[in-house]
C-alpha atoms as a PDB file:
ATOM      1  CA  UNK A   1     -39.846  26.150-113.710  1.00  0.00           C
ATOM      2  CA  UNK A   2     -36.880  24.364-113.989  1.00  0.00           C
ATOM      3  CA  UNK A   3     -35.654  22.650-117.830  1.00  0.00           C
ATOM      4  CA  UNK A   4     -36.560  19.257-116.662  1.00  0.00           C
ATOM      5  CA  UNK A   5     -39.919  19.958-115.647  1.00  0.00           C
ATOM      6  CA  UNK A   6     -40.692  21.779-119.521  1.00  0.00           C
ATOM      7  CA  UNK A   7     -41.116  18.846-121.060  1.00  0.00           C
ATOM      8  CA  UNK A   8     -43.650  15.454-121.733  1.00  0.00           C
ATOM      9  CA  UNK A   9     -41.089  13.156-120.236  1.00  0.00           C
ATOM     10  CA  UNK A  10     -41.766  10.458-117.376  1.00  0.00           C
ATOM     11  CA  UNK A  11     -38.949   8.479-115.804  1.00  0.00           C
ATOM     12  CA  UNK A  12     -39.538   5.325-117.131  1.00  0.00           C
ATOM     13  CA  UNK A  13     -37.112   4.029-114.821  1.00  0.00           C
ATOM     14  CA  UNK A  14     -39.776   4.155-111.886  1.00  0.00           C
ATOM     15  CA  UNK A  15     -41.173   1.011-110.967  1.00  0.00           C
ATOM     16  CA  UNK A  16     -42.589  -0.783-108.007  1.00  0.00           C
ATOM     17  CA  UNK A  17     -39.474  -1.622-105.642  1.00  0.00           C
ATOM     18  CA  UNK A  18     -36.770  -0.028-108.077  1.00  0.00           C
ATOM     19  CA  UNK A  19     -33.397   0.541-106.501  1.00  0.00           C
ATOM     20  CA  UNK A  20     -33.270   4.184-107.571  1.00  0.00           C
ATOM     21  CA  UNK A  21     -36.156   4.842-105.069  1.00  0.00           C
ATOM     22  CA  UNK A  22     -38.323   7.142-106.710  1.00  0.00           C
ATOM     23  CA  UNK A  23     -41.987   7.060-106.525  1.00  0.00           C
ATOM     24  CA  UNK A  24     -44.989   7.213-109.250  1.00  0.00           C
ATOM     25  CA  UNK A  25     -44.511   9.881-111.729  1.00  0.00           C
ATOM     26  CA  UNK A  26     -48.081  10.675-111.836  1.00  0.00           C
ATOM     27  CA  UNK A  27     -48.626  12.733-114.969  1.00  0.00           C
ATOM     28  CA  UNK A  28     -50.278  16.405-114.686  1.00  0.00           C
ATOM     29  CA  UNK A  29     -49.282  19.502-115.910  1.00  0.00           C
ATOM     30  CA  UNK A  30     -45.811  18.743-117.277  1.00  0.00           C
ATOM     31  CA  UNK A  31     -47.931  15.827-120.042  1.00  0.00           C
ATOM     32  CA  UNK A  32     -48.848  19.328-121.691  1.00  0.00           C
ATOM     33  CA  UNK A  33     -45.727  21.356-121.812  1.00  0.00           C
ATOM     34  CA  UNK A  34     -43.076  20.490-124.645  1.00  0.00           C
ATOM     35  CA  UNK A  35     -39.608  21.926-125.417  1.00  0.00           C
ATOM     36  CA  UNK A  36     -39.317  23.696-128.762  1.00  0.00           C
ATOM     37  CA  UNK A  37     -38.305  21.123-130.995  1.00  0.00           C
ATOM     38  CA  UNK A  38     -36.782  23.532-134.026  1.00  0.00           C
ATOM     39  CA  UNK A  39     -37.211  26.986-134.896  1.00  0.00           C
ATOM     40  CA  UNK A  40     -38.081  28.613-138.146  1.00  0.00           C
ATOM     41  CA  UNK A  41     -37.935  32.030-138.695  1.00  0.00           C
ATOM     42  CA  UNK A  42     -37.743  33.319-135.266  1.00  0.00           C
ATOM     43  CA  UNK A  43     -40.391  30.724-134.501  1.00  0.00           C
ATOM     44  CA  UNK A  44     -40.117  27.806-132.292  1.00  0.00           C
ATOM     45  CA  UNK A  45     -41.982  24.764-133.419  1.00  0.00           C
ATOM     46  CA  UNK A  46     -42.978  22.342-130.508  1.00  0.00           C
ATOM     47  CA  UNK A  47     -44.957  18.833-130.938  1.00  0.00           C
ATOM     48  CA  UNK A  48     -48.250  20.544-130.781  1.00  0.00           C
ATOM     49  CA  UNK A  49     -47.690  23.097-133.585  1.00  0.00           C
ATOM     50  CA  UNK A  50     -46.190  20.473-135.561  1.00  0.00           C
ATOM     51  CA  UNK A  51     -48.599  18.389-135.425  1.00  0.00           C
ATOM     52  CA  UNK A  52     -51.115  21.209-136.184  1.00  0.00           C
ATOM     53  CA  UNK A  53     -49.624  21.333-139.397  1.00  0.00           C
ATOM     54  CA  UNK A  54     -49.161  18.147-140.358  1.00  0.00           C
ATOM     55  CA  UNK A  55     -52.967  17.535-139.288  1.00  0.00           C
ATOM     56  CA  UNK A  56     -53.701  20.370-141.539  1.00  0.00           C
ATOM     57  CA  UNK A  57     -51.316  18.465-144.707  1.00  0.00           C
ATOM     58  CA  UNK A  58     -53.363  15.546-143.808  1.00  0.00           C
ATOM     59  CA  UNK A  59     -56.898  17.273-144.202  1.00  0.00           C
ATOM     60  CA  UNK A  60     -55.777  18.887-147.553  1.00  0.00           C
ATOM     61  CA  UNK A  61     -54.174  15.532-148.529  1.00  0.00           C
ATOM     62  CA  UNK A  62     -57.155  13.686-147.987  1.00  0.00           C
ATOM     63  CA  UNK A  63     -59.938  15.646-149.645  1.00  0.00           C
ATOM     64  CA  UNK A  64     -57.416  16.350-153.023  1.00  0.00           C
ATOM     65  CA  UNK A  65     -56.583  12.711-153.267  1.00  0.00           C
ATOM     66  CA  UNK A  66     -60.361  11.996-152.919  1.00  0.00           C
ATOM     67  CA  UNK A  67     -61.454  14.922-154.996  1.00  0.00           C
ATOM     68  CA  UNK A  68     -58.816  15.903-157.025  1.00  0.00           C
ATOM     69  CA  UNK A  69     -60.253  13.936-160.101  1.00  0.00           C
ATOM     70  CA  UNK A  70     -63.427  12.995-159.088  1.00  0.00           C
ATOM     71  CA  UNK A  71     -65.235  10.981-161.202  1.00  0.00           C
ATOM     72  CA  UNK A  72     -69.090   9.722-161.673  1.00  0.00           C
ATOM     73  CA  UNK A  73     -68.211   6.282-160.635  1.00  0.00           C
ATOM     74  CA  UNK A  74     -66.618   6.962-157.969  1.00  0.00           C
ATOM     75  CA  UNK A  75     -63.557   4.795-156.620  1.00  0.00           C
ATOM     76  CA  UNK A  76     -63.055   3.678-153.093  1.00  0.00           C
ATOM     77  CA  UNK A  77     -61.093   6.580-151.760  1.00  0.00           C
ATOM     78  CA  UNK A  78     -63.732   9.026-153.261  1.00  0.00           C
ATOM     79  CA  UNK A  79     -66.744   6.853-151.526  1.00  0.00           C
ATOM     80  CA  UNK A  80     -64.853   7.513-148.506  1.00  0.00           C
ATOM     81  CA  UNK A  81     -64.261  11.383-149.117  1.00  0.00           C
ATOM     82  CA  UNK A  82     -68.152  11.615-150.239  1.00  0.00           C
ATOM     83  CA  UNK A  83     -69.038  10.329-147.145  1.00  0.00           C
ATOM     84  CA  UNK A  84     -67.693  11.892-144.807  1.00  0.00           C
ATOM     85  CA  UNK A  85     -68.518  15.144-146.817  1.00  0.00           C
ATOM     86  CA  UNK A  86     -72.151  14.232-146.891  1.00  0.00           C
ATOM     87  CA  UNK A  87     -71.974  13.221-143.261  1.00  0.00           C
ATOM     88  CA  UNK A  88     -71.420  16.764-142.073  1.00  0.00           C
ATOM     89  CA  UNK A  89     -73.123  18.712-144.582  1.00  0.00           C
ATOM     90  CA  UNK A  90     -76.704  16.550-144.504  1.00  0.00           C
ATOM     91  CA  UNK A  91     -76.385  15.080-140.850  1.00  0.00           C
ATOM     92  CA  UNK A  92     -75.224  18.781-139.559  1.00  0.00           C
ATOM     93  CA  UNK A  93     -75.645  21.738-141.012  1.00  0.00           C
ATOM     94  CA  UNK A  94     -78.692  20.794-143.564  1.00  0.00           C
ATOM     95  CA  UNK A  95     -80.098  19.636-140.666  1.00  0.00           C
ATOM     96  CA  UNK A  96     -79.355  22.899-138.617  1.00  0.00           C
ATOM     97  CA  UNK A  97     -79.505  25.598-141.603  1.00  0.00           C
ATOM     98  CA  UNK A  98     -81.427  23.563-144.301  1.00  0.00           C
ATOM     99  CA  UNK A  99     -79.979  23.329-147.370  1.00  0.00           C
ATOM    100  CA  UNK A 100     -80.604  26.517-149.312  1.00  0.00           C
ATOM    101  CA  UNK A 101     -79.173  28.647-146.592  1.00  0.00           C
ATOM    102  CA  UNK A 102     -76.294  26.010-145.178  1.00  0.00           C
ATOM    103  CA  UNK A 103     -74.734  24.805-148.719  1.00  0.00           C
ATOM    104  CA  UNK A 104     -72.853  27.935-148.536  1.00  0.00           C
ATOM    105  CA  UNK A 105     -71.360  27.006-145.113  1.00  0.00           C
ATOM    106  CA  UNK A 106     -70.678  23.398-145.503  1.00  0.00           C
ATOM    107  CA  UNK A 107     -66.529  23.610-146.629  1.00  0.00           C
ATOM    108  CA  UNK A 108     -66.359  25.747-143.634  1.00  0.00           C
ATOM    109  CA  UNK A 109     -67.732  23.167-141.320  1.00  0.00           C
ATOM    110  CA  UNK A 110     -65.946  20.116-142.975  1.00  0.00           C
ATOM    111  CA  UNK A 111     -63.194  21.815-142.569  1.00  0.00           C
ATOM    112  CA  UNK A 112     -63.583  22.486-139.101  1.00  0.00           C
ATOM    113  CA  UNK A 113     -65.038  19.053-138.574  1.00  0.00           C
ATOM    114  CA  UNK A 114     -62.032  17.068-139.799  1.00  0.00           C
ATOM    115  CA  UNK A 115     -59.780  19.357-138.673  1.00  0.00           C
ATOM    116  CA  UNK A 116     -60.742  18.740-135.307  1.00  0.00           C
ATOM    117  CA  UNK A 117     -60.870  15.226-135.139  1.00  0.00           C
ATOM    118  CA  UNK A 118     -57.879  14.523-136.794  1.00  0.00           C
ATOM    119  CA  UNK A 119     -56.321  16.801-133.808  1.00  0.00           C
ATOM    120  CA  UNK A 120     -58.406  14.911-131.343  1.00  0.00           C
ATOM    121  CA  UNK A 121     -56.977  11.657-133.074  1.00  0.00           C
ATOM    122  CA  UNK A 122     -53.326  12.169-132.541  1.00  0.00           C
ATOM    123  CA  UNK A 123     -53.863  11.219-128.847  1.00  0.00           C
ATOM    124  CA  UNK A 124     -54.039   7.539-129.650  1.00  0.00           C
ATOM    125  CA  UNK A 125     -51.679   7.235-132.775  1.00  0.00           C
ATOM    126  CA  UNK A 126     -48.166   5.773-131.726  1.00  0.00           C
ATOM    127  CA  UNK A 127     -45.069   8.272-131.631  1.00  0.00           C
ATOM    128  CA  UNK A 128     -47.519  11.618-131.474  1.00  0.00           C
ATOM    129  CA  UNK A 129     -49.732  10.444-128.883  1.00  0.00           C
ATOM    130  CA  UNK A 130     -51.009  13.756-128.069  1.00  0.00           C
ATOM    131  CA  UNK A 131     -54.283  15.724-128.908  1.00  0.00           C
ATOM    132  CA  UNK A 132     -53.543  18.682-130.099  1.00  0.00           C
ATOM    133  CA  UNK A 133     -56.661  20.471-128.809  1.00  0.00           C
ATOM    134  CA  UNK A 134     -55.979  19.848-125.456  1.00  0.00           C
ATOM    135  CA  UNK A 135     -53.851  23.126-125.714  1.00  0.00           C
ATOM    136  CA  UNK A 136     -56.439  25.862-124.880  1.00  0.00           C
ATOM    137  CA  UNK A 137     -55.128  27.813-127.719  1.00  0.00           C
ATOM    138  CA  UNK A 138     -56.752  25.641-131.100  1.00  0.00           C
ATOM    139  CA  UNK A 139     -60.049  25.445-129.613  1.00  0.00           C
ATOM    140  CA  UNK A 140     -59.699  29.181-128.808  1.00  0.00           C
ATOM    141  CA  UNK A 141     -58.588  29.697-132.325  1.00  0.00           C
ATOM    142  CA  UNK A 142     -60.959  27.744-133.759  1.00  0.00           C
ATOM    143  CA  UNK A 143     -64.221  28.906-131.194  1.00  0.00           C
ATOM    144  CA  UNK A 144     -62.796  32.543-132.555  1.00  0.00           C
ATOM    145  CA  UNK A 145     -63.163  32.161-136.402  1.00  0.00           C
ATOM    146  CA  UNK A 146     -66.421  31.099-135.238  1.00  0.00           C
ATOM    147  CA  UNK A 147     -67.204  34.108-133.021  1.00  0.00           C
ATOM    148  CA  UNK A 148     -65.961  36.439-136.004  1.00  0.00           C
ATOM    149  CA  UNK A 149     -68.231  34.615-138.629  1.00  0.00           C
ATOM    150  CA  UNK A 150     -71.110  34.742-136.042  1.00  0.00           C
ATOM    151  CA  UNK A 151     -70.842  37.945-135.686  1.00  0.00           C
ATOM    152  CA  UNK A 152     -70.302  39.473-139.089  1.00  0.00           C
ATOM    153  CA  UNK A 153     -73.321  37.627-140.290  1.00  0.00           C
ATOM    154  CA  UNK A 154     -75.530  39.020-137.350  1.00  0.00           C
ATOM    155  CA  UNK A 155     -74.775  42.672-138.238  1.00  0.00           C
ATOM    156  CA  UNK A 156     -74.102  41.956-141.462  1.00  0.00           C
ATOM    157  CA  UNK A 157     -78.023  40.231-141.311  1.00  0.00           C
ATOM    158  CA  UNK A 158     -79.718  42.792-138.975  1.00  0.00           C
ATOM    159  CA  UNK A 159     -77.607  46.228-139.337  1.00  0.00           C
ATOM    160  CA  UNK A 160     -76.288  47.717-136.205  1.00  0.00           C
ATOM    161  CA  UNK A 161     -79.492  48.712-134.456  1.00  0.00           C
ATOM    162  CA  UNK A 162     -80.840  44.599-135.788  1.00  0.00           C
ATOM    163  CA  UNK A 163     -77.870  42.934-134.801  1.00  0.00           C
ATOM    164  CA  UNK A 164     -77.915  44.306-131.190  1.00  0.00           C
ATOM    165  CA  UNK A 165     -81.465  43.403-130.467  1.00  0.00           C
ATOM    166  CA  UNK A 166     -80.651  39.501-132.114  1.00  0.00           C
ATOM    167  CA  UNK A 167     -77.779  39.270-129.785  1.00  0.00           C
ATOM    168  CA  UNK A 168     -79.903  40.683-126.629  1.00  0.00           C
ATOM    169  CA  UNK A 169     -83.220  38.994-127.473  1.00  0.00           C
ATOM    170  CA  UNK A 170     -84.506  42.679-127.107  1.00  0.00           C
ATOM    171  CA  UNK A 171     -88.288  42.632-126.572  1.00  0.00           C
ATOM    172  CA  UNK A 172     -90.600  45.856-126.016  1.00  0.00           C
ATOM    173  CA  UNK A 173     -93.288  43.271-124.578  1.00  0.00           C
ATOM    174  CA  UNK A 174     -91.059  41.826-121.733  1.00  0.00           C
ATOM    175  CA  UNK A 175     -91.300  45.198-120.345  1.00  0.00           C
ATOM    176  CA  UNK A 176     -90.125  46.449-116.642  1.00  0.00           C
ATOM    177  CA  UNK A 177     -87.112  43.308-116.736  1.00  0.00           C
ATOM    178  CA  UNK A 178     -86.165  43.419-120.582  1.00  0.00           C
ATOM    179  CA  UNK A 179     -83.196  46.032-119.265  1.00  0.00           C
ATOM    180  CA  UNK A 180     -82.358  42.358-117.326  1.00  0.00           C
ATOM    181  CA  UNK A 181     -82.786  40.393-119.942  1.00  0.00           C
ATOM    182  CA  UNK A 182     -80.700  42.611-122.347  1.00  0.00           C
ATOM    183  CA  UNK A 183     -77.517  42.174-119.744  1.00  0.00           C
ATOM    184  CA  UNK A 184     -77.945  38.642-119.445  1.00  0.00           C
ATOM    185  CA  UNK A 185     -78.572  38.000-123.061  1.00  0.00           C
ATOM    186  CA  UNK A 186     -75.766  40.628-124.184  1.00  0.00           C
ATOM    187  CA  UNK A 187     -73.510  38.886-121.566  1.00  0.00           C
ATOM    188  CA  UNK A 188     -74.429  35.253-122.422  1.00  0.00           C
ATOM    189  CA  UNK A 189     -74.621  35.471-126.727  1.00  0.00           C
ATOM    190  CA  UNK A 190     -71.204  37.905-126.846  1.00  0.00           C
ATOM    191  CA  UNK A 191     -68.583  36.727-124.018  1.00  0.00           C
ATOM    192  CA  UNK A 192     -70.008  33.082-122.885  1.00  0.00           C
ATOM    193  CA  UNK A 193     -70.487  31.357-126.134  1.00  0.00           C
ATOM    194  CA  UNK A 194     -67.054  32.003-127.659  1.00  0.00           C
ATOM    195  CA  UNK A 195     -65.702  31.055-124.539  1.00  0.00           C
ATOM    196  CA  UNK A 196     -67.818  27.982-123.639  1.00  0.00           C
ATOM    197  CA  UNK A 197     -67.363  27.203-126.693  1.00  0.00           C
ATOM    198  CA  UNK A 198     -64.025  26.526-126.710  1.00  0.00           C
ATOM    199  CA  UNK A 199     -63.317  25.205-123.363  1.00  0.00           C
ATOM    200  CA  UNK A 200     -65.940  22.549-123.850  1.00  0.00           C
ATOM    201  CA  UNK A 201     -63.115  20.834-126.593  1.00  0.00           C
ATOM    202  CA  UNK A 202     -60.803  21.782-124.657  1.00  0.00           C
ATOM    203  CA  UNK A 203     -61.574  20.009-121.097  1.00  0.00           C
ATOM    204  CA  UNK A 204     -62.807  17.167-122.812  1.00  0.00           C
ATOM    205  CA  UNK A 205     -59.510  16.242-124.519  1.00  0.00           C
ATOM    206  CA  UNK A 206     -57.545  17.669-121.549  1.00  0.00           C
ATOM    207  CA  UNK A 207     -59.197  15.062-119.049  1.00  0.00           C
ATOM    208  CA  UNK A 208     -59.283  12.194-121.538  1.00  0.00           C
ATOM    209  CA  UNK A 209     -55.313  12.695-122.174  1.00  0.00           C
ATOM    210  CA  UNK A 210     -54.556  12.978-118.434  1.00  0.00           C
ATOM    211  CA  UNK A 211     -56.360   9.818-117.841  1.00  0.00           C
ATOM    212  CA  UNK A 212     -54.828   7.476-120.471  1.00  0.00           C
ATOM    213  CA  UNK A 213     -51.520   9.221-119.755  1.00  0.00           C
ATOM    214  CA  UNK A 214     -52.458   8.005-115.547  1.00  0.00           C
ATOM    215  CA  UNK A 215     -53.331   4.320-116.839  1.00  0.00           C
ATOM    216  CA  UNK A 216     -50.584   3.907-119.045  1.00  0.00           C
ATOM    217  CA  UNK A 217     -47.849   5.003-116.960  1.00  0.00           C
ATOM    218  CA  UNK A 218     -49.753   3.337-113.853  1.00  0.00           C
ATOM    219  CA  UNK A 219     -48.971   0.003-116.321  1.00  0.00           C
ATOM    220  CA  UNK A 220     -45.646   0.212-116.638  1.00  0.00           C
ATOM    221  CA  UNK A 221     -44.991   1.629-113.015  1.00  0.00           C
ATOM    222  CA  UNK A 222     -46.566  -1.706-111.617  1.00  0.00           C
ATOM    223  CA  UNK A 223     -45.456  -4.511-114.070  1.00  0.00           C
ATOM    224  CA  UNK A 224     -42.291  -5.453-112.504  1.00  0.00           C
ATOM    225  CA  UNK A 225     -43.409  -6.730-108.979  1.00  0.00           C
ATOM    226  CA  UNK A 226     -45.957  -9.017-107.331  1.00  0.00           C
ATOM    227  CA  UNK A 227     -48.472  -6.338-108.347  1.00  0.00           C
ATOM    228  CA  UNK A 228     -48.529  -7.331-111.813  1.00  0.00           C
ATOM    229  CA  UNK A 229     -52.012  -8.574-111.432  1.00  0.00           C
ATOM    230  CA  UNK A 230     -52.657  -4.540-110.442  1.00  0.00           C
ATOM    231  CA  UNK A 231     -50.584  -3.588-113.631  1.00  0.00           C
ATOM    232  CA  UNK A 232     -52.904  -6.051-116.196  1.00  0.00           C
ATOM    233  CA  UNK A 233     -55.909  -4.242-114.935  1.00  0.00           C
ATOM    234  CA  UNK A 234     -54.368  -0.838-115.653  1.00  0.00           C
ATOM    235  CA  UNK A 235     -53.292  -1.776-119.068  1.00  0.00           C
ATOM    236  CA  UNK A 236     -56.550  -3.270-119.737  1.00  0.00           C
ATOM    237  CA  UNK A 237     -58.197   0.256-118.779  1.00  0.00           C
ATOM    238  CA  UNK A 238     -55.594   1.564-120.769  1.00  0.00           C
ATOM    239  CA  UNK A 239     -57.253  -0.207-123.640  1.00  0.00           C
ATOM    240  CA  UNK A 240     -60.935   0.700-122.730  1.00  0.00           C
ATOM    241  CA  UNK A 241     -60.033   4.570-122.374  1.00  0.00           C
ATOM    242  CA  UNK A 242     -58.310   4.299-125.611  1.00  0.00           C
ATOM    243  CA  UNK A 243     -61.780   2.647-127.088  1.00  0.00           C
ATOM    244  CA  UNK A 244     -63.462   5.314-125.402  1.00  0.00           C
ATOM    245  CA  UNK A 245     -61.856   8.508-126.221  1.00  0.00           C
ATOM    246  CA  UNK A 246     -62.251   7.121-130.144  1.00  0.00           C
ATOM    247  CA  UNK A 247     -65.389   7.810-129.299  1.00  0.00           C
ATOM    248  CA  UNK A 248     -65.002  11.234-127.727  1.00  0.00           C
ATOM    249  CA  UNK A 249     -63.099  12.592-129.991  1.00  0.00           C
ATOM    250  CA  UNK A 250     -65.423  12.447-132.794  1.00  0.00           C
ATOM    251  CA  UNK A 251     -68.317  13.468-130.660  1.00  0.00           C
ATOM    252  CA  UNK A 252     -66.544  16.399-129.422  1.00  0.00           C
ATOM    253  CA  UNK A 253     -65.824  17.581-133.348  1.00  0.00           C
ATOM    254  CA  UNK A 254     -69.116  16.803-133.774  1.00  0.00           C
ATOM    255  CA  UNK A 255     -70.477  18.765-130.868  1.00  0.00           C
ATOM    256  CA  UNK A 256     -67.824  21.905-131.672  1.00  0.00           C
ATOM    257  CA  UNK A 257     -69.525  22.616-135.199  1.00  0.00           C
ATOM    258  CA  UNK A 258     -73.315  21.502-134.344  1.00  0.00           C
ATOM    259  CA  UNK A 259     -72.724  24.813-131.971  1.00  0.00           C
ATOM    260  CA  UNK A 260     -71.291  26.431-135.237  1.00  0.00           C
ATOM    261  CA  UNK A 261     -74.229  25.849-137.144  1.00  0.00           C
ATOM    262  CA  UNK A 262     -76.453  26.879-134.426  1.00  0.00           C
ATOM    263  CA  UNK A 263     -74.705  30.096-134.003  1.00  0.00           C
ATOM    264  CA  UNK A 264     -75.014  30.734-137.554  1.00  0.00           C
ATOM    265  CA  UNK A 265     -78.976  29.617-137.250  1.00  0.00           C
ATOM    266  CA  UNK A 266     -79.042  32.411-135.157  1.00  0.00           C
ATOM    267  CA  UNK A 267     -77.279  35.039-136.896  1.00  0.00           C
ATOM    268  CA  UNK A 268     -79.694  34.157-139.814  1.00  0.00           C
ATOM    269  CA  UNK A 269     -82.690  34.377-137.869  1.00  0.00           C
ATOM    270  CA  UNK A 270     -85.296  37.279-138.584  1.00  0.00           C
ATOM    271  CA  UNK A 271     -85.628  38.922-135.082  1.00  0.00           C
ATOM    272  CA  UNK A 272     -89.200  39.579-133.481  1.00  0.00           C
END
């Protein structure tokens, strides 16, 4: 792969009927690869990582400004933190744990909650304009500290023997096909999920970048010919996919730890 094809760069010199002659740069592949942009360490920072880590600043920031000196009356910035708080721990994992056994799990799915979204959120913000999970490897991260609570908890829950029949839905009373069902189950619960799992969050942001990368590039491409007519309807799907993947995004962090809490459910569960 050659240096100019490593990084998120279009020709914004391409146009309809421009004298340098070259045609639509239709994004793909190349809207996801980035040039280091600084190295620390031996490590080379690109946009994704950084903005990893300034998503994760921007978590932290927000819940110790909010929190930090929380008080009984609380101010607006507090409502705001108490809300969204109570949004994931009631409207998630109360209602997938219950309370007595989900309190205990609730910073861990805040946490994964807003870290997600914020991610997902970059894609629309000026100057970053990139989700950060559409890079396989932070929903793979993420899908794996999942995997590794899921299944400490299980054999942690059942003991070895326990925690083998949970994850296989062994059951004496299936009889001549429960060897079937074990494979399938063992298959499904302990390499699917984790994988599923994450490429679910993963696909979803990867396709909703791709297209409002198509649309807005399609808008500029067209807006200095006759076709400008063509170019006001791409920017005004630009718009709508923009409106739309505001709403993806948080349904897709939503979606990420509602699977969380049910693979914690089921680590919980007493097996029969």
């Amino acid at each position: 792969m050659s240096a100019d094809q490593t990084t998120l760069a279009f020709d914004w010199s391409c146009r309809v009927f421009a004298d340098n002659g070259c045609g639509f740069p239709s994004p793909g592949l190349n809207s996801f690869i980035f040039k280091p942009m600084f190295t620390v360490g031996g490590i080379e920072f690109d946009k994704p990582m950084l903005l990893a880590l300034v998503t994760t600043v921007v978590v932290i920031g927000i819940f110790w400004a909010a929190f930090g000196k929380a008080k009984v009356i609380p101010g607006k910035l507090q409502m705001v933190g108490e809300a969204g708080y109570d949004f994931v721990r009631r409207g998630i994992v109360y209602e997938t744990l219950g309370k007595r056994e989900g309190e205990k799990y609730v910073p861990l799915m805040v946490s994964l909650f807003f870290f997600i979204w914020i991610m997902n959120l970059w894609s629309i913000i000026p100057v970053a304009q990139f989700p950060v999970t559409s890079i396989i490897a932070y929903p793979a991260a993420m899908a794996g500290i999942v995997y590794v609570t899921w299944m400490i908890l299980t054999f942690r829950k059942h003991g070895f023997v326990g925690g083998f029949k949970n994850l296989t839905g062994y059951d004496k009373s299936l009889g001549a096909v429960l060897p079937l069902v074990v494979i399938i189950e063992f298959f499904s619960n302990v390499l699917v999920r984790p994988f599923t799992h994450a490429v679910r969050l993963f696909a979803n942001m990867f396709a909703g970048h791709l297209l409002l990368v198509m649309f807005t590039v399609a808008s500029w491409y067209l807006m200095n010919s006759w076709l400008v007519a063509a170019g006001a309807v791409s920017f005004a799907m630009s718009m709508v996919m923009i409106l739309f993947e505001l709403f993806v995004q948080a349904v897709q962090a939503y979606v990420f730890v509602l699977l969380a809490c049910s693979y914690v459910q089921g680590a919980l569960a007493e097996h029969h």
